[in-house]
N, C-alpha and C. Protein backbone atom coordinates (compact mmCIF):
# COMPACT_ATOMS: atom_id res chain seq x y z
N UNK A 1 0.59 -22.96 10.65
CA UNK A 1 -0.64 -22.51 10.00
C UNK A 1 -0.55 -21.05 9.55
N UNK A 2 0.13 -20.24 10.51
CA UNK A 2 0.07 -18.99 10.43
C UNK A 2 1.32 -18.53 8.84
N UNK A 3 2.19 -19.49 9.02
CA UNK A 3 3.16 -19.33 7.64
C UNK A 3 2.75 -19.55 6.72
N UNK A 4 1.83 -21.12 6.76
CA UNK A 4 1.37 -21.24 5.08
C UNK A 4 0.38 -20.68 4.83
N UNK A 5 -0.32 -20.24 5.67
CA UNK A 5 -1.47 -19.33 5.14
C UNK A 5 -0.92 -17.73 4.32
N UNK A 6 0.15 -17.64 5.13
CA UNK A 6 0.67 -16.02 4.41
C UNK A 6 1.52 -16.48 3.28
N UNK A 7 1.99 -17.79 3.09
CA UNK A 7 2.49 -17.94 1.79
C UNK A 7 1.21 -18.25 0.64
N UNK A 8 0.29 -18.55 1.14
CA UNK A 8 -0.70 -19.13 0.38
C UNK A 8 -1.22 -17.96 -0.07
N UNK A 9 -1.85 -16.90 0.20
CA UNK A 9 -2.63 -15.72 -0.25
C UNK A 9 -1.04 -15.01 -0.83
N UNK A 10 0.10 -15.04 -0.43
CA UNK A 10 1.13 -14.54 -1.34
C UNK A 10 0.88 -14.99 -2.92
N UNK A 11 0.81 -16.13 -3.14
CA UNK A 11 0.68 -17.22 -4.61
C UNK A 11 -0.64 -17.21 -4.83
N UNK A 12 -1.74 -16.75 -4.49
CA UNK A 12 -3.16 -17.01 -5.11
C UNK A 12 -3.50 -15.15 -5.18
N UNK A 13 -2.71 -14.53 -4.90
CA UNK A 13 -2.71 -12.83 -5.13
C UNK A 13 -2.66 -12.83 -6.76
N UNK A 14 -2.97 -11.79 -7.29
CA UNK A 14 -3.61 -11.30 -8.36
C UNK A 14 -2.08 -10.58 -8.98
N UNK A 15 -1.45 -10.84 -9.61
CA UNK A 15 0.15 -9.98 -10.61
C UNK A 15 -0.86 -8.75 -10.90
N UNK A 16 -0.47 -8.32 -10.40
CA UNK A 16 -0.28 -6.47 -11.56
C UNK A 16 0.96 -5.79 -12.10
N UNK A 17 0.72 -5.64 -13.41
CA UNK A 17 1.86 -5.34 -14.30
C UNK A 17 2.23 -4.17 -14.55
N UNK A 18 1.62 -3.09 -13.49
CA UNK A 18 1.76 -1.39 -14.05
C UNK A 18 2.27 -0.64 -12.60
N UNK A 19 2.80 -0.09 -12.57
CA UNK A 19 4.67 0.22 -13.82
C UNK A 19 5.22 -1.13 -13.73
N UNK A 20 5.20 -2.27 -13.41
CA UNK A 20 6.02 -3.49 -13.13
C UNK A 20 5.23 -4.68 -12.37
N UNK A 21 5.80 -5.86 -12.39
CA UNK A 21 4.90 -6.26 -11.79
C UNK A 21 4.83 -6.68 -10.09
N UNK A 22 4.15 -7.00 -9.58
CA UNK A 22 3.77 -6.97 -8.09
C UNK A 22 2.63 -7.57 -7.72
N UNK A 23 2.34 -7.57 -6.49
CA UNK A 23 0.43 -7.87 -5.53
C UNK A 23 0.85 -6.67 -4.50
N UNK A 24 -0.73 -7.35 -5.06
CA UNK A 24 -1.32 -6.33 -3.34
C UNK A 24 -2.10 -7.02 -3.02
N UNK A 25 -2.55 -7.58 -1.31
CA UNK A 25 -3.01 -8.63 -1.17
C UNK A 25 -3.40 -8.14 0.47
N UNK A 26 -5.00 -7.48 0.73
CA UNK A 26 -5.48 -7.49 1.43
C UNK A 26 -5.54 -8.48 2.68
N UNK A 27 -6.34 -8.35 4.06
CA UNK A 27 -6.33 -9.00 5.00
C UNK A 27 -5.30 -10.41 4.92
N UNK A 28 -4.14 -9.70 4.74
CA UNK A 28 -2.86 -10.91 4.34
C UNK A 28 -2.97 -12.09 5.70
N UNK A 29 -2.71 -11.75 6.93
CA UNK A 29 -2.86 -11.87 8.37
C UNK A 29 -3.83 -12.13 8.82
N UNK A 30 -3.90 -13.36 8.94
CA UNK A 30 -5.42 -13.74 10.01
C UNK A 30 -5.69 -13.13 10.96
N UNK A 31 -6.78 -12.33 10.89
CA UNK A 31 -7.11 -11.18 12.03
C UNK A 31 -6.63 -11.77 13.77
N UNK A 32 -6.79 -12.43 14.34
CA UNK A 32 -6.10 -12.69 15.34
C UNK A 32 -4.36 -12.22 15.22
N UNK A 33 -3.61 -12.72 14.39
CA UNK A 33 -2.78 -12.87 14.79
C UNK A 33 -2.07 -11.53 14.33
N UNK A 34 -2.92 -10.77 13.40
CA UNK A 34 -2.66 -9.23 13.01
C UNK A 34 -3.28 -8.26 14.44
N UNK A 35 -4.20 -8.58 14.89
CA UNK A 35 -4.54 -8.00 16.18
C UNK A 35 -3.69 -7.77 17.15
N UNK A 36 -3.09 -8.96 17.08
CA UNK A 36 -2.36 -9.12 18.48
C UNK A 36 -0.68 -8.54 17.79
N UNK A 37 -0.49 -8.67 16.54
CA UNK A 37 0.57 -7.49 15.68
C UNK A 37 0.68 -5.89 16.60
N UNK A 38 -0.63 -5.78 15.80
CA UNK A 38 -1.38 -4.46 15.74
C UNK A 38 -0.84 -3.59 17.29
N UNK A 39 -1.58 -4.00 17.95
CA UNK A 39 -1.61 -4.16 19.68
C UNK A 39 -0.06 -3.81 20.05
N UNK A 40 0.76 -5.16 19.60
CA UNK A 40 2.01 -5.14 20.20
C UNK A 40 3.09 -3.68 19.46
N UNK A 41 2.97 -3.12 18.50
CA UNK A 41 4.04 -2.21 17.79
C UNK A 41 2.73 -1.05 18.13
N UNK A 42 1.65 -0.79 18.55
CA UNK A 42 1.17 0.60 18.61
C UNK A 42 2.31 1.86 19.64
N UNK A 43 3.18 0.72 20.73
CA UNK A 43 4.09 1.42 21.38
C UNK A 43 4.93 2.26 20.58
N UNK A 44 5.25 1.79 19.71
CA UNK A 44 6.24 2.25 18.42
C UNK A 44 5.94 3.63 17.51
N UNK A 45 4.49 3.86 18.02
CA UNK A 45 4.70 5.12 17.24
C UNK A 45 5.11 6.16 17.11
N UNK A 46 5.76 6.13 18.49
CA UNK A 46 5.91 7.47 18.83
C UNK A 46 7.65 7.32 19.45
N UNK A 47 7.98 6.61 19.34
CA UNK A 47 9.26 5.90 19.37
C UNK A 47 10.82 6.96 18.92
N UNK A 48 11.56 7.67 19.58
CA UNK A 48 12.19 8.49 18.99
C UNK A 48 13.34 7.87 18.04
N UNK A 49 14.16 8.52 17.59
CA UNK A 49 14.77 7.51 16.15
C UNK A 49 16.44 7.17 17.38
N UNK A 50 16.33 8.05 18.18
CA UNK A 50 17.88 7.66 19.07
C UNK A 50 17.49 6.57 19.48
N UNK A 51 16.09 6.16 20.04
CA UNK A 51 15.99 4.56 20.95
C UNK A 51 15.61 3.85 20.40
N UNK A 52 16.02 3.75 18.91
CA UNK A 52 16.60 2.58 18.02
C UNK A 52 17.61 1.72 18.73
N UNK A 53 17.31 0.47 18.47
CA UNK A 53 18.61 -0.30 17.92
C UNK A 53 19.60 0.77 17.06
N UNK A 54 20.81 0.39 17.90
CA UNK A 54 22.32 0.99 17.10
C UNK A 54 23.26 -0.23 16.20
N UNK A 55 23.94 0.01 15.04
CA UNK A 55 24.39 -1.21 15.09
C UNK A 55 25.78 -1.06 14.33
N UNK A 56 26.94 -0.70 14.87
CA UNK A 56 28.19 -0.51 15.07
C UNK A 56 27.99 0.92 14.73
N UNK A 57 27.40 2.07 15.32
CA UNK A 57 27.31 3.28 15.74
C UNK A 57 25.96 4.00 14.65
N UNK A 58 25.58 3.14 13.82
CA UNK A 58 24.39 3.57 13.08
C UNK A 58 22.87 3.36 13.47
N UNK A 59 22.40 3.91 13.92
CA UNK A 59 20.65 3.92 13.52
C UNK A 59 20.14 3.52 13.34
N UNK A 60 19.75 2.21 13.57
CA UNK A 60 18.61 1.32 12.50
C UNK A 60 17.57 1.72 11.97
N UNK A 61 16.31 1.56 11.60
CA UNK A 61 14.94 1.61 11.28
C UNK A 61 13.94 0.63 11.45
N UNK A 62 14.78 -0.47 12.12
CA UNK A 62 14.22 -1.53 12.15
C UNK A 62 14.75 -2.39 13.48
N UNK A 63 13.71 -3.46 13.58
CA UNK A 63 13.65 -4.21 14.85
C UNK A 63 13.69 -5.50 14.85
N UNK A 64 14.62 -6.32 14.92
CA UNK A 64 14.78 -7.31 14.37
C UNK A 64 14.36 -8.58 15.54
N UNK A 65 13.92 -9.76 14.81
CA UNK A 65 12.96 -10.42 16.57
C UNK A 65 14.02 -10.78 17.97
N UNK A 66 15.53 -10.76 17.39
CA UNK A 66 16.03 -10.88 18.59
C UNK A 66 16.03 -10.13 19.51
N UNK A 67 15.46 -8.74 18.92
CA UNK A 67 15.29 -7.30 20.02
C UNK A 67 14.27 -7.07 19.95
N UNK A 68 13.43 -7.95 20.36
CA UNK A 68 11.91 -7.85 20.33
C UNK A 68 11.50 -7.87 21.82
N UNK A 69 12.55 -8.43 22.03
CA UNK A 69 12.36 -8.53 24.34
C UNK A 69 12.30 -7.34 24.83
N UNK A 70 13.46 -6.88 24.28
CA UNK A 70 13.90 -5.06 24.41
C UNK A 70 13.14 -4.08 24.18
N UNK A 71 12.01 -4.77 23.40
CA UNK A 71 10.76 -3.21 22.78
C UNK A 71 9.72 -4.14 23.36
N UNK A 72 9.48 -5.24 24.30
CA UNK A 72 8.57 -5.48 24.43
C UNK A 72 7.27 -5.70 23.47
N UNK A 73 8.02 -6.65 22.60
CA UNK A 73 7.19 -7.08 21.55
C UNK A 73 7.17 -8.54 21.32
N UNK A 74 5.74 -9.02 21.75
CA UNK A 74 5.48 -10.64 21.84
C UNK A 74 5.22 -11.13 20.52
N UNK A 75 5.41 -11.35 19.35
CA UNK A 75 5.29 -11.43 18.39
C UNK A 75 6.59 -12.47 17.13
N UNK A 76 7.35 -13.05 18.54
CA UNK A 76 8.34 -13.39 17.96
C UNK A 76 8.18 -15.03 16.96
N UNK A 77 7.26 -15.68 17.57
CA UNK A 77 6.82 -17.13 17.42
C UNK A 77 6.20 -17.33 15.89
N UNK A 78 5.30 -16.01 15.48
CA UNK A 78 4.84 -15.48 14.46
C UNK A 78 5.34 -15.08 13.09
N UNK A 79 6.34 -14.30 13.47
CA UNK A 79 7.27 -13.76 12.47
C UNK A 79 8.52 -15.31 12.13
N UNK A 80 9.05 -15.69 13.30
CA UNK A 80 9.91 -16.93 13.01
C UNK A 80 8.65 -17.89 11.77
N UNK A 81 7.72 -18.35 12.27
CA UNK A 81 6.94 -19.30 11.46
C UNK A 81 6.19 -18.73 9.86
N UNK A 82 6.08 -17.44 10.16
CA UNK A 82 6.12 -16.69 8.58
C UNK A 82 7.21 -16.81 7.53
N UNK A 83 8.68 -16.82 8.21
CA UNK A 83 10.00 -16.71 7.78
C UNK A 83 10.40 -18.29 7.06
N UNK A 84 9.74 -19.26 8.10
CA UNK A 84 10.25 -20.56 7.74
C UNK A 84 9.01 -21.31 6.19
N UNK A 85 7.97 -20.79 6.69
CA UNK A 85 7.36 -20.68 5.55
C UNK A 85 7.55 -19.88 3.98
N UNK A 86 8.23 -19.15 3.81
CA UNK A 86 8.56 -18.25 2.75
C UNK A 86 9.55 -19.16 2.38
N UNK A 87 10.70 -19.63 3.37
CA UNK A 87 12.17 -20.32 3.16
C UNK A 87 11.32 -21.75 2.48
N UNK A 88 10.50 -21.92 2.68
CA UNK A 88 9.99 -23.77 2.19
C UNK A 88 9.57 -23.37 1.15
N UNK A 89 9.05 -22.06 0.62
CA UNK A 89 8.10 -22.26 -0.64
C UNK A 89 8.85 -20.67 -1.19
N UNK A 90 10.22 -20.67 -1.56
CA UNK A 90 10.76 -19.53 -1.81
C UNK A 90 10.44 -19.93 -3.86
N UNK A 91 11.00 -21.12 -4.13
CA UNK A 91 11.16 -20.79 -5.43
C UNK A 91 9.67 -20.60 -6.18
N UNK A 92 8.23 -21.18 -5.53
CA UNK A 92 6.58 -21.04 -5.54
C UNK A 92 6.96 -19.68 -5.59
N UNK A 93 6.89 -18.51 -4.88
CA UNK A 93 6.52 -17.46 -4.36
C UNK A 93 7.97 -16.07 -5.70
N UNK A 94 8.24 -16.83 -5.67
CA UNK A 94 9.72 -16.07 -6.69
C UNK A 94 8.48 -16.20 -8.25
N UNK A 95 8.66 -17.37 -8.22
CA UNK A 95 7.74 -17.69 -9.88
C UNK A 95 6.62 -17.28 -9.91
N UNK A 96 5.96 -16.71 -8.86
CA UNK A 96 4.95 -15.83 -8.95
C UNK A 96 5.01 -14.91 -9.99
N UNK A 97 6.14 -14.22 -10.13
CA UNK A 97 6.75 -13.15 -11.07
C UNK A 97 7.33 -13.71 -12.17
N UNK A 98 6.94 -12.71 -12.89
CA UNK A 98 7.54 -13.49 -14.94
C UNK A 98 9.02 -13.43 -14.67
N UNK A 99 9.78 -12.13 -14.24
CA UNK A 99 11.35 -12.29 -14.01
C UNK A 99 11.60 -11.88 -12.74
N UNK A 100 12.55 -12.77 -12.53
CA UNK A 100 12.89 -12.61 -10.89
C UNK A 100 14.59 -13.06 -10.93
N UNK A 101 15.25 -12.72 -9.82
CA UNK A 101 16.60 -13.29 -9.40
C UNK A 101 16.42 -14.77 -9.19
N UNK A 102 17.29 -15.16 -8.88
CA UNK A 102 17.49 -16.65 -8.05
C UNK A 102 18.89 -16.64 -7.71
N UNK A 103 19.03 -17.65 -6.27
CA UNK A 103 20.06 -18.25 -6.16
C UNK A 103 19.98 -19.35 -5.47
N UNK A 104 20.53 -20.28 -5.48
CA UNK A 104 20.59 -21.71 -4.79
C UNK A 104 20.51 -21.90 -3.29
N UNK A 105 21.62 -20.40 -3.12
CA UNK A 105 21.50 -20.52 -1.03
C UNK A 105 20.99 -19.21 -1.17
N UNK A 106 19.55 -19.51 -0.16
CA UNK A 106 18.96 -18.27 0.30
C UNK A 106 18.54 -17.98 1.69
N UNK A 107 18.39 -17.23 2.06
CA UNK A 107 17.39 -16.96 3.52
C UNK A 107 16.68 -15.96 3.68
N UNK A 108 16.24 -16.19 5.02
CA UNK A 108 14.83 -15.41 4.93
C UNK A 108 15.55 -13.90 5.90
N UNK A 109 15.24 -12.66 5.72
CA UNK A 109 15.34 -11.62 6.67
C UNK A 109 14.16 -11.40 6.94
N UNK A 110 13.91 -10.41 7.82
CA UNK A 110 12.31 -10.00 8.84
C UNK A 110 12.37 -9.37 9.75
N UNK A 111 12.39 -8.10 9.80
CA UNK A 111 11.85 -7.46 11.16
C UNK A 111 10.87 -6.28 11.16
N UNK A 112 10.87 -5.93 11.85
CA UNK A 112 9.75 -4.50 11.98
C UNK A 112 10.26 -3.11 11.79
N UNK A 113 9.38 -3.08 10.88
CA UNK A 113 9.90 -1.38 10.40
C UNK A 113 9.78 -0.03 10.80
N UNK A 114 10.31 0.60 11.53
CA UNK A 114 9.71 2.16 12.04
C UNK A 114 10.70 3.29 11.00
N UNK A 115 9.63 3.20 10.47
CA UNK A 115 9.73 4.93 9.66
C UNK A 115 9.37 6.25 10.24
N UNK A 116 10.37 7.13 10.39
CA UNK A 116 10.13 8.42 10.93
C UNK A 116 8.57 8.92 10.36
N UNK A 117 8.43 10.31 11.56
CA UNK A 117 7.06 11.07 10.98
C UNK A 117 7.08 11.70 9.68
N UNK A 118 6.27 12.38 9.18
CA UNK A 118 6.49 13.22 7.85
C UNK A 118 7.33 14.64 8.61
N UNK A 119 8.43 15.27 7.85
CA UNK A 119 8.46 14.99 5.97
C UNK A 119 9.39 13.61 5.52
N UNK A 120 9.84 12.63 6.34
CA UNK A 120 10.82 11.85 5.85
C UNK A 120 10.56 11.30 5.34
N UNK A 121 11.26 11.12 3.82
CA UNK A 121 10.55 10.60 2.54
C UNK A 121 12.05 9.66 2.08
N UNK A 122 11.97 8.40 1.48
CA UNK A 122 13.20 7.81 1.47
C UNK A 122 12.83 8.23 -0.07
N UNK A 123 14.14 7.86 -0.67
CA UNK A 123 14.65 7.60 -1.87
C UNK A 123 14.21 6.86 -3.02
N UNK A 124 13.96 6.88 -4.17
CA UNK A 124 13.59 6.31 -5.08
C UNK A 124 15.03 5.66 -5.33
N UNK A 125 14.52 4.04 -5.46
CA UNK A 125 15.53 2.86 -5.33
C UNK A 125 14.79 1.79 -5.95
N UNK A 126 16.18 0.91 -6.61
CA UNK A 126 15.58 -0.86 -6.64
C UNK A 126 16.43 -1.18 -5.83
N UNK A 127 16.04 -2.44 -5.55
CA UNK A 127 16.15 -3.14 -4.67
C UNK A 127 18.05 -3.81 -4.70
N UNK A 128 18.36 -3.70 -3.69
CA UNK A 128 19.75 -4.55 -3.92
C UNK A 128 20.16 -5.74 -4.19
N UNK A 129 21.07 -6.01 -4.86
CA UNK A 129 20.67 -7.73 -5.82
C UNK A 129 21.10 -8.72 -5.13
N UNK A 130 21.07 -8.51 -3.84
CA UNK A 130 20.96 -9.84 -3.37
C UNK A 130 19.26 -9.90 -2.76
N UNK A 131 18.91 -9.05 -2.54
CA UNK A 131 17.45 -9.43 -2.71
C UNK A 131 16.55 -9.85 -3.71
N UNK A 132 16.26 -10.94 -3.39
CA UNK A 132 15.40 -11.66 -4.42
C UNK A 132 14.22 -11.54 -4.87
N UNK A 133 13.19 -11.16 -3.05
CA UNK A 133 12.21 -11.45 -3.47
C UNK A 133 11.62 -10.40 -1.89
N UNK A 134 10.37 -9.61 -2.14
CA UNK A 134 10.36 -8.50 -1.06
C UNK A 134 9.14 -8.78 -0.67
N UNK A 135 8.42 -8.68 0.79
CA UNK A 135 7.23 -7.90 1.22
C UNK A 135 6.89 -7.18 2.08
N UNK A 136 6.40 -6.21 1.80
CA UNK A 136 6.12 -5.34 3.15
C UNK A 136 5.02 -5.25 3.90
N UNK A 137 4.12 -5.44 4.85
CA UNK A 137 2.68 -5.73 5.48
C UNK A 137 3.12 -4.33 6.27
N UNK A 138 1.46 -3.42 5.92
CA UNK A 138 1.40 -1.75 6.40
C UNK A 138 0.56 -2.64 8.02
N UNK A 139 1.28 -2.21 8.85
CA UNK A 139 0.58 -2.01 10.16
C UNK A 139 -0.06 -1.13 10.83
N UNK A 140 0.32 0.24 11.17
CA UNK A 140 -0.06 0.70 11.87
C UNK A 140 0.75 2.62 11.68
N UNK A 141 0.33 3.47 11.62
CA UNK A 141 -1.03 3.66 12.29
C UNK A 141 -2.30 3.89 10.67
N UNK A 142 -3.49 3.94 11.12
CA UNK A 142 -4.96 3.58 10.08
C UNK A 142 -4.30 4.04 8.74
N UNK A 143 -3.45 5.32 8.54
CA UNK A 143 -3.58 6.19 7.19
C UNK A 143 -1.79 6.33 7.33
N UNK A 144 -1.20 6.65 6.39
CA UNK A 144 -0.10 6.89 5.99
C UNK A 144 -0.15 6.43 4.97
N UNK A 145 1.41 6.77 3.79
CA UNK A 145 1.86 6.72 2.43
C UNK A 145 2.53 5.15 2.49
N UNK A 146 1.33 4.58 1.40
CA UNK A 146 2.14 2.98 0.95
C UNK A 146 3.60 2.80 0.22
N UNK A 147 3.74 2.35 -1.07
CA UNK A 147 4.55 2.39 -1.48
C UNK A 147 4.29 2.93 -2.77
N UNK A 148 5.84 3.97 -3.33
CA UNK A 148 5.16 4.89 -4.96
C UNK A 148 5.91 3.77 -5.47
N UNK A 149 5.73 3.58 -7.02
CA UNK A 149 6.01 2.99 -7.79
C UNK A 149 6.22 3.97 -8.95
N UNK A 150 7.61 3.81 -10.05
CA UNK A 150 7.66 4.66 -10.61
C UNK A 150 8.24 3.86 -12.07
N UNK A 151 8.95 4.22 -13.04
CA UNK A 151 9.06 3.92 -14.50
C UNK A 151 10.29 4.25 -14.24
N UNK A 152 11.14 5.30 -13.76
CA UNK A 152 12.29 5.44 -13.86
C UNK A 152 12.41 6.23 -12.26
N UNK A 153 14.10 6.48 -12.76
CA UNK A 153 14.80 6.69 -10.85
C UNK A 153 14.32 8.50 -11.22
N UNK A 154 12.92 8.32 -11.16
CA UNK A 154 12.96 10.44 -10.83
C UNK A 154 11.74 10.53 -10.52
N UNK A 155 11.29 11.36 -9.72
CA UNK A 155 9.87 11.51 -9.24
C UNK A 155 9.05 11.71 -10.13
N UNK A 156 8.91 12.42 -11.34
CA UNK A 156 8.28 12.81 -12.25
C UNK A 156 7.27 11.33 -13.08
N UNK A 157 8.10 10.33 -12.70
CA UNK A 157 7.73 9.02 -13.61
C UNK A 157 7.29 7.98 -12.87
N UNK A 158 6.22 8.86 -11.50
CA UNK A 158 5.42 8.09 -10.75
C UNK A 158 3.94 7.81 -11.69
N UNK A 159 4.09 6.36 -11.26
CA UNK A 159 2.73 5.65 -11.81
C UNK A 159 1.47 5.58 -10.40
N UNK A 160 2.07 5.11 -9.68
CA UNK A 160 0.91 4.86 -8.88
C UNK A 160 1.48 4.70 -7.26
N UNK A 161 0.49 4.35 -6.81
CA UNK A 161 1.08 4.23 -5.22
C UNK A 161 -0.01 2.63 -4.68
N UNK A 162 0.66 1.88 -3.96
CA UNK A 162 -0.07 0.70 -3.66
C UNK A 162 -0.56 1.27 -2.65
N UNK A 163 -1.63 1.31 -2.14
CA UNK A 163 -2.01 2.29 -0.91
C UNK A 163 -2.14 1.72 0.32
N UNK A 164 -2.26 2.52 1.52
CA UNK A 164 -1.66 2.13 2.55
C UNK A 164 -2.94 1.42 3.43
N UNK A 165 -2.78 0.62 3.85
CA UNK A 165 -3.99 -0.27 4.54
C UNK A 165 -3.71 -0.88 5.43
N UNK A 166 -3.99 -1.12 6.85
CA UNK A 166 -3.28 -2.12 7.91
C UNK A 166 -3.84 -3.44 7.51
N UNK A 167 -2.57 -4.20 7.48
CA UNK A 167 -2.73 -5.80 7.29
C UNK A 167 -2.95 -6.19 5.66
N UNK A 168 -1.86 -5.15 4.69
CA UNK A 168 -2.11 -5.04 3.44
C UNK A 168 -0.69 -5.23 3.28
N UNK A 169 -0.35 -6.08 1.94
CA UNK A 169 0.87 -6.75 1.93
C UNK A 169 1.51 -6.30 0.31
N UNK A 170 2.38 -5.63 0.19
CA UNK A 170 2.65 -5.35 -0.97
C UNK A 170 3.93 -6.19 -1.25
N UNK A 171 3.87 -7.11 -2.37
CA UNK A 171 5.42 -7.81 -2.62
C UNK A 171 5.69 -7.81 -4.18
N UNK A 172 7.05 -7.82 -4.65
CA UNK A 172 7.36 -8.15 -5.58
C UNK A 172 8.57 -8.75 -5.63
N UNK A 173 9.17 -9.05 -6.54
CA UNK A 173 10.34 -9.27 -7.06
C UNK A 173 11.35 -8.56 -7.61
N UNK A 174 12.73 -8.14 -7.30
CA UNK A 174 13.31 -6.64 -7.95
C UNK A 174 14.00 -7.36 -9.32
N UNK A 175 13.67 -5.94 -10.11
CA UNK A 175 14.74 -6.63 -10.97
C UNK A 175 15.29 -5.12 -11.45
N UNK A 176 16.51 -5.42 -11.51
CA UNK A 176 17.56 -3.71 -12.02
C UNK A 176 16.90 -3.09 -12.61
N UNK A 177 17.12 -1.63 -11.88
CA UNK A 177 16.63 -0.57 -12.72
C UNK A 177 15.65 -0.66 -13.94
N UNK A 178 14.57 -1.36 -13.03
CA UNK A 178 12.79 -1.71 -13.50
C UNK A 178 12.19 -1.27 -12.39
N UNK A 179 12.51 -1.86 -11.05
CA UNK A 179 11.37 -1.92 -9.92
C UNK A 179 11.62 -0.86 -9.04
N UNK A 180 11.61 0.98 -9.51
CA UNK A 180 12.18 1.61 -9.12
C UNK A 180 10.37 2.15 -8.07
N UNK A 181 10.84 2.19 -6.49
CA UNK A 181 10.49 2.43 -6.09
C UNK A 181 10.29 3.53 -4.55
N UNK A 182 9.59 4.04 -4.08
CA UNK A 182 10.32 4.34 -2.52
C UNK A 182 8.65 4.85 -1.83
N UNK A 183 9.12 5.56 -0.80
CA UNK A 183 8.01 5.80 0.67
C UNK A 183 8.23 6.92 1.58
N UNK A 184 7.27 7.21 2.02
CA UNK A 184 7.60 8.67 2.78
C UNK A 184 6.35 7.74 3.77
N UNK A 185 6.43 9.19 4.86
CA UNK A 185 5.47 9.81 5.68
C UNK A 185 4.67 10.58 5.79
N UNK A 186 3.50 10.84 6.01
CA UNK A 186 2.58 11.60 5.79
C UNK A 186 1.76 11.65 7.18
N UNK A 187 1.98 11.20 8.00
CA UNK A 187 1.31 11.62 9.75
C UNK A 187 2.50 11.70 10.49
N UNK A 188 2.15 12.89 11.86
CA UNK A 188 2.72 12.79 12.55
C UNK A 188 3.41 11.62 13.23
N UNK A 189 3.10 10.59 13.28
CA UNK A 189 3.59 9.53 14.55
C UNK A 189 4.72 8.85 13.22
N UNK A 190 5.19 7.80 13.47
CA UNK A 190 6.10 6.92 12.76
C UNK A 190 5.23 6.23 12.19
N UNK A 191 5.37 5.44 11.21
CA UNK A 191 4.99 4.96 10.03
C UNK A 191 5.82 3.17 10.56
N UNK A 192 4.57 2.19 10.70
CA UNK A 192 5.10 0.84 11.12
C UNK A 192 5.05 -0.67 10.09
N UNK A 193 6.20 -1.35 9.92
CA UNK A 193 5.48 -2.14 8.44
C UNK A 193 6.32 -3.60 9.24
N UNK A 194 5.76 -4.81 8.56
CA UNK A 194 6.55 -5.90 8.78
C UNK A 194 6.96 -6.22 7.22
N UNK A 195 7.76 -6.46 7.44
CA UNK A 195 8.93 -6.69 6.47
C UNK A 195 9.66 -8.11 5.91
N UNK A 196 9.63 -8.61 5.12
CA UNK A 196 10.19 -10.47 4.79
C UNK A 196 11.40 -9.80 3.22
N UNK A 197 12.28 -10.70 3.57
CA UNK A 197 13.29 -10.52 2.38
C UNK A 197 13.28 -12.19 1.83
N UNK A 198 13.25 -12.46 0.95
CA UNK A 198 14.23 -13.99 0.21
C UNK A 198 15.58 -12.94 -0.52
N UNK A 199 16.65 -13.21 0.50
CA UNK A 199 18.01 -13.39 0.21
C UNK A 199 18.85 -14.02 0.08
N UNK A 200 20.47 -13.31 -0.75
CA UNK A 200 21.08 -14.55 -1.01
C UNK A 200 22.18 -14.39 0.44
N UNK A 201 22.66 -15.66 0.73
CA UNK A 201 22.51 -16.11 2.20
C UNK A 201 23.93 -15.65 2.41
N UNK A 202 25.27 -15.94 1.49
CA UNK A 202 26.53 -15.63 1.59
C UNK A 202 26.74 -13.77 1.97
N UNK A 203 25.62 -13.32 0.94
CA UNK A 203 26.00 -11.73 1.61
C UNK A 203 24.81 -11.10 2.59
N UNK A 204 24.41 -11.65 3.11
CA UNK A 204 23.22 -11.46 4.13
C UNK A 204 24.26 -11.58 5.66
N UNK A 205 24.09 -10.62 6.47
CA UNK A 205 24.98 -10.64 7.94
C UNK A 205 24.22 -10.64 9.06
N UNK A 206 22.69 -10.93 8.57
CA UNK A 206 21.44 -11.49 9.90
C UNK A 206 20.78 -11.65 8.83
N UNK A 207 20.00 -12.65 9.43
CA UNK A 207 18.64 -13.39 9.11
C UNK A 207 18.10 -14.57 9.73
N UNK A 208 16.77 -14.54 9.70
CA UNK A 208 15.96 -15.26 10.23
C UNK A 208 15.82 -17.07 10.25
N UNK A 209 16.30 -17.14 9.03
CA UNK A 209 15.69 -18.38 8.96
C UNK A 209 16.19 -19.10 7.11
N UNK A 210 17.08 -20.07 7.41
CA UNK A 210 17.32 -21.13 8.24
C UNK A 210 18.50 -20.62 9.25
């Protein structure tokens, strides 16, 4: 229930075409099961970036559900059944968008995102082409920087910013050097998001589902 409902408000979300196209798609998460989100990653805010997950001597930023025991995060049953839902209704949710990638073998990635405090501001980027198809859900904490959206790879040719909202789901589709985008911080604590990829499955080295 909890998957097709987040695929369902994914596909009945509203395209916006400026700078590119995308949703934004309020109370994405049935308040229960965003509550009990919410609840479980508030530990995380304050989370230093060394007691990351390492992963062959690098840093992660992210928490993936098999190390969800390890951060004490119950949330795993949730994210698996979000994942398998996206994987059933990947090519629905791709055609959402006028142009998108495709590939025949795909899967799903997913984990939880901890972004440092401010000033750490990532990079203006598209997306890497084996990613197909992106979303990010803002968790926690109330206020921080959503995602900028821009026209080209330089700060100057920011259009807008999807703004930041807990249980607010920003997705699109990348397509080369069009969907140039990136994210910072703007409060002290870490900055927390859940995260879904449709990838292509041969160059993917974890994922969720299948």
């Amino acid at each position: 229930m909890l998957g097709n409902n987040f695929v369902k408000k994914c596909i009945e979300s509203q395209v916006l075409h400026d700078p590119w196209p995308h949703t934004v798609t309020a109370d994405h998460i049935d308040k229960d099961s965003f509550d009990k989100l919410h609840n479980e990653t508030q530990k995380l805010l304050e989370i230093r970036l060394r007691d990351m997950p390492t992963h062959k001597t690098t840093t992660e930023n992210h928490i993936t559900p098999s190390q969800f025991k390890s951060f004490n995060i119950d949330w795993r049953d949730e994210i698996m059944d979000i994942a398998k839902a996206i994987y059933n209704n990947a090519k629905e949710l791709c055609g959402v968008f006028p142009k998108h990638r495709w590939n025949d073998t795909l899967c799903i990635a997913g984990y939880i995102g901890v972004t440092p405090p401010k000033p750490y501001d990532h990079i203006i980027h598209c997306e890497t082409l084996n990613k197909i198809w992106s979303s990010v859900t803002y968790i926690t904490p109330q206020n921080n920087c959503g995602t900028m959206m821009y026209s080209e790879n330089k700060k100057e040719s920011l259009v807008k910013e999807a703004p930041w909202s807990p249980n607010t789901s920003m997705i699109f589709s990348g397509v080369d050097k069009k969907t140039w985008h990136s994210y910072n911080s703007t409060e002290e604590s870490n900055r927390i998001t859940l995260n879904f990829f449709i990838k292509v499955r041969s160059s993917t080295k974890e994922y969720l589902y299948p």
